[in-house]
C-alpha atoms as a PDB file:
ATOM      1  CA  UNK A   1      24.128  -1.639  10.902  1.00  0.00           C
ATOM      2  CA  UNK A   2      27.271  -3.090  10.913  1.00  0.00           C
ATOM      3  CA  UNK A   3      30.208  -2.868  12.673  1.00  0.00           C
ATOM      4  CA  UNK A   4      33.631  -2.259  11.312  1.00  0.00           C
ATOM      5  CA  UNK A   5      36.051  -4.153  13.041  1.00  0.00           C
ATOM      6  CA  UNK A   6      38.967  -5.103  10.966  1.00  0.00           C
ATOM      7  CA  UNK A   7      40.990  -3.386   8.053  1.00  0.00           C
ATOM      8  CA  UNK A   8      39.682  -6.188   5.558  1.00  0.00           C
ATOM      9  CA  UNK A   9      36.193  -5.294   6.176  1.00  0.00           C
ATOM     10  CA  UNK A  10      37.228  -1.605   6.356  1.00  0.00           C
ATOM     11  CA  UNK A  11      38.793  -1.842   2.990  1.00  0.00           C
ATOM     12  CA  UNK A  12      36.142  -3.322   1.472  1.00  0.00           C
ATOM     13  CA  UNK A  13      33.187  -0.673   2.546  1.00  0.00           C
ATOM     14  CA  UNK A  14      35.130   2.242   1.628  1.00  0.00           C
ATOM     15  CA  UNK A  15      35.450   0.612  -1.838  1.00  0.00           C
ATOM     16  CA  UNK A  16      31.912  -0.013  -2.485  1.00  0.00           C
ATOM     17  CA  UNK A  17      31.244   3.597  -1.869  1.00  0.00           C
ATOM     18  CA  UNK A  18      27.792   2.840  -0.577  1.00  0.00           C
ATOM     19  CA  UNK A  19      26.065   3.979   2.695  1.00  0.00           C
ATOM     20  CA  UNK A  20      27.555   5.923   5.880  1.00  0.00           C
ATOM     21  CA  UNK A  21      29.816   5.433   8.630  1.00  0.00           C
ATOM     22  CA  UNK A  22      28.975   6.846  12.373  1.00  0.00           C
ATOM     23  CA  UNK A  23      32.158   7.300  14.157  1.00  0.00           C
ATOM     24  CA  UNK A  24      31.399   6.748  17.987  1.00  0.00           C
ATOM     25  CA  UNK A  25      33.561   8.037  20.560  1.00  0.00           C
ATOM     26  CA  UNK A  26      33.635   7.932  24.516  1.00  0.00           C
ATOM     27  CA  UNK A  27      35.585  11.437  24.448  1.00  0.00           C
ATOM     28  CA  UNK A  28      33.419  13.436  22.789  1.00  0.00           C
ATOM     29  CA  UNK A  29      29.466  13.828  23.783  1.00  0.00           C
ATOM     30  CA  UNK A  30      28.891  13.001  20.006  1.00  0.00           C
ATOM     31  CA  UNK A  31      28.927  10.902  17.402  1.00  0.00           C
ATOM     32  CA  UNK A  32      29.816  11.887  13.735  1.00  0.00           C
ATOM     33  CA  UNK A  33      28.024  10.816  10.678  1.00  0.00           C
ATOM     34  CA  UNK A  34      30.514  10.782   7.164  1.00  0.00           C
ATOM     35  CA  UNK A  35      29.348   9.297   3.845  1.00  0.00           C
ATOM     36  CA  UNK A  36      31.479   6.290   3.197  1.00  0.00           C
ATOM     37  CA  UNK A  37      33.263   8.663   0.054  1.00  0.00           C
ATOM     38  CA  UNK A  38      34.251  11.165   2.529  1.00  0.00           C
ATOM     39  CA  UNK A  39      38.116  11.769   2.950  1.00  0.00           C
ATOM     40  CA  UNK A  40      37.938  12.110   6.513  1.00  0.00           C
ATOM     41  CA  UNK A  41      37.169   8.360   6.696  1.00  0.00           C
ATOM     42  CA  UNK A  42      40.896   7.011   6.092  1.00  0.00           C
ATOM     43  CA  UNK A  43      42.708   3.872   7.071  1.00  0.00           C
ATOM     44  CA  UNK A  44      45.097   5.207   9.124  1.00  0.00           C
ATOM     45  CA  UNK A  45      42.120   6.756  11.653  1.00  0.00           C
ATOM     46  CA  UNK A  46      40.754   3.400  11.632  1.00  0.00           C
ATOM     47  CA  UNK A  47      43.381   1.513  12.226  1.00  0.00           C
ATOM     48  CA  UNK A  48      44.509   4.026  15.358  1.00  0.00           C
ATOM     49  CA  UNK A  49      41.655   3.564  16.601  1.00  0.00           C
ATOM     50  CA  UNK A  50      41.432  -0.466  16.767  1.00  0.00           C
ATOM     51  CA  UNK A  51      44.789  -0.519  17.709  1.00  0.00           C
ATOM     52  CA  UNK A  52      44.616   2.113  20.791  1.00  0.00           C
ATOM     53  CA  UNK A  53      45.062   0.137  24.481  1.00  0.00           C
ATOM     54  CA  UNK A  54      41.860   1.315  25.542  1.00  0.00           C
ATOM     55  CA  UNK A  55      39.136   1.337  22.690  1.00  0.00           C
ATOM     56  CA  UNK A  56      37.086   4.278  23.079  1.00  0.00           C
ATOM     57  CA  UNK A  57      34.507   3.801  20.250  1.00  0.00           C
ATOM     58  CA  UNK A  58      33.284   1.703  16.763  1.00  0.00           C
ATOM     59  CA  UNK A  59      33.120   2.786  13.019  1.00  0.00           C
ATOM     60  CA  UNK A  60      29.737   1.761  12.517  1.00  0.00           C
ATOM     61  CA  UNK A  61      28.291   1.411   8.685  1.00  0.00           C
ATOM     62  CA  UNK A  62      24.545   1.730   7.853  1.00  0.00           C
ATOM     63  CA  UNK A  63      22.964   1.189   4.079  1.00  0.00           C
ATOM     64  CA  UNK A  64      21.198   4.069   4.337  1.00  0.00           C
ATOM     65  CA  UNK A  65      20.568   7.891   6.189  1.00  0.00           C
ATOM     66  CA  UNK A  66      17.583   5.918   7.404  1.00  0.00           C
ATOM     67  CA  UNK A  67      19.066   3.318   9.492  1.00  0.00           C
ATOM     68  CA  UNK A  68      21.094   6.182  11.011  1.00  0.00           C
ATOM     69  CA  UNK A  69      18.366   8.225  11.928  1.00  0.00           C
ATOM     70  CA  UNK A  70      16.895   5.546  13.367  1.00  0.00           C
ATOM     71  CA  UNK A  71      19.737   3.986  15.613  1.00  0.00           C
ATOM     72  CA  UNK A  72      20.866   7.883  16.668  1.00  0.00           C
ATOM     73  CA  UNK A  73      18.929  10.781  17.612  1.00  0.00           C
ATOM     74  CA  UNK A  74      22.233  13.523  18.309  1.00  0.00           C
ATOM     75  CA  UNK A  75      24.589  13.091  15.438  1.00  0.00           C
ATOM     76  CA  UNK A  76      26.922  15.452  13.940  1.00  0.00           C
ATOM     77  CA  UNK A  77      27.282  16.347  10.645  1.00  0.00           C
ATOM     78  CA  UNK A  78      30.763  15.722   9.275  1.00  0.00           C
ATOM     79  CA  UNK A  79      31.849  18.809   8.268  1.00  0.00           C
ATOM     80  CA  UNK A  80      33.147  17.714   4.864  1.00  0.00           C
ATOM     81  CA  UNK A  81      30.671  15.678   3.419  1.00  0.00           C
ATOM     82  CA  UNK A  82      27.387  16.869   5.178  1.00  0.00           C
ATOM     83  CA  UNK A  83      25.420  14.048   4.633  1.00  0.00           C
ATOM     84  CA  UNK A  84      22.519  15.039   6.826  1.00  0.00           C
ATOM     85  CA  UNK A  85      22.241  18.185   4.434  1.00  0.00           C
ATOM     86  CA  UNK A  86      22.474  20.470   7.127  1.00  0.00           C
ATOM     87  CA  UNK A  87      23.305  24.157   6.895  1.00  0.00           C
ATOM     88  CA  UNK A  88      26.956  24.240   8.457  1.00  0.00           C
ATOM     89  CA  UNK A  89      28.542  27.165  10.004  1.00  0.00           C
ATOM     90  CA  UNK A  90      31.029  28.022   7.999  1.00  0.00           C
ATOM     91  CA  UNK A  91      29.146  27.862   4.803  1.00  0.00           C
END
């Protein structure tokens, strides 16, 4: 696990296209799991987010749906990439 804490190290995970991000947040009572590809994952989130008064989570990167699984036991599926394969609602 790492964690994502500038736009230079932000910029250089999304271009490797390798792994997943977990998006934590104090105002929601989950966390979201995107593969590093997805769209939803874009710069301008990021940087809103680091740059808010109060920080109310981390973009978090893992190597592998392993390491997630291991470090999080509630996660939600983003509901664009669905990288934990799950059958979504809408589908």
């Amino acid at each position: 696990m790492e964690t994502i804490s500038t736009v230079t190290k932000f910029d250089k995970i999304k271009n490797k296209e390798k792994g997943f991000i977990v998006i934590t947040t104090q105002s929601h009572e989950f966390n979201i799991i995107h593969r590093v590809s997805c769209s939803y994952i874009m710069k301008k989130h990021f940087i809103k987010k680091m740059d808010s008064k109060v920080k109310k989570g981390d973009y978090l990167w893992f190597d592998s749906i392993d390491q997630v699984k291991q470090e999080f036991s509630d996660l939600r599926d983003c509901k664009q990439c669905n990288p934990l394969d799950r059958k979504l609602r809408f589908s």
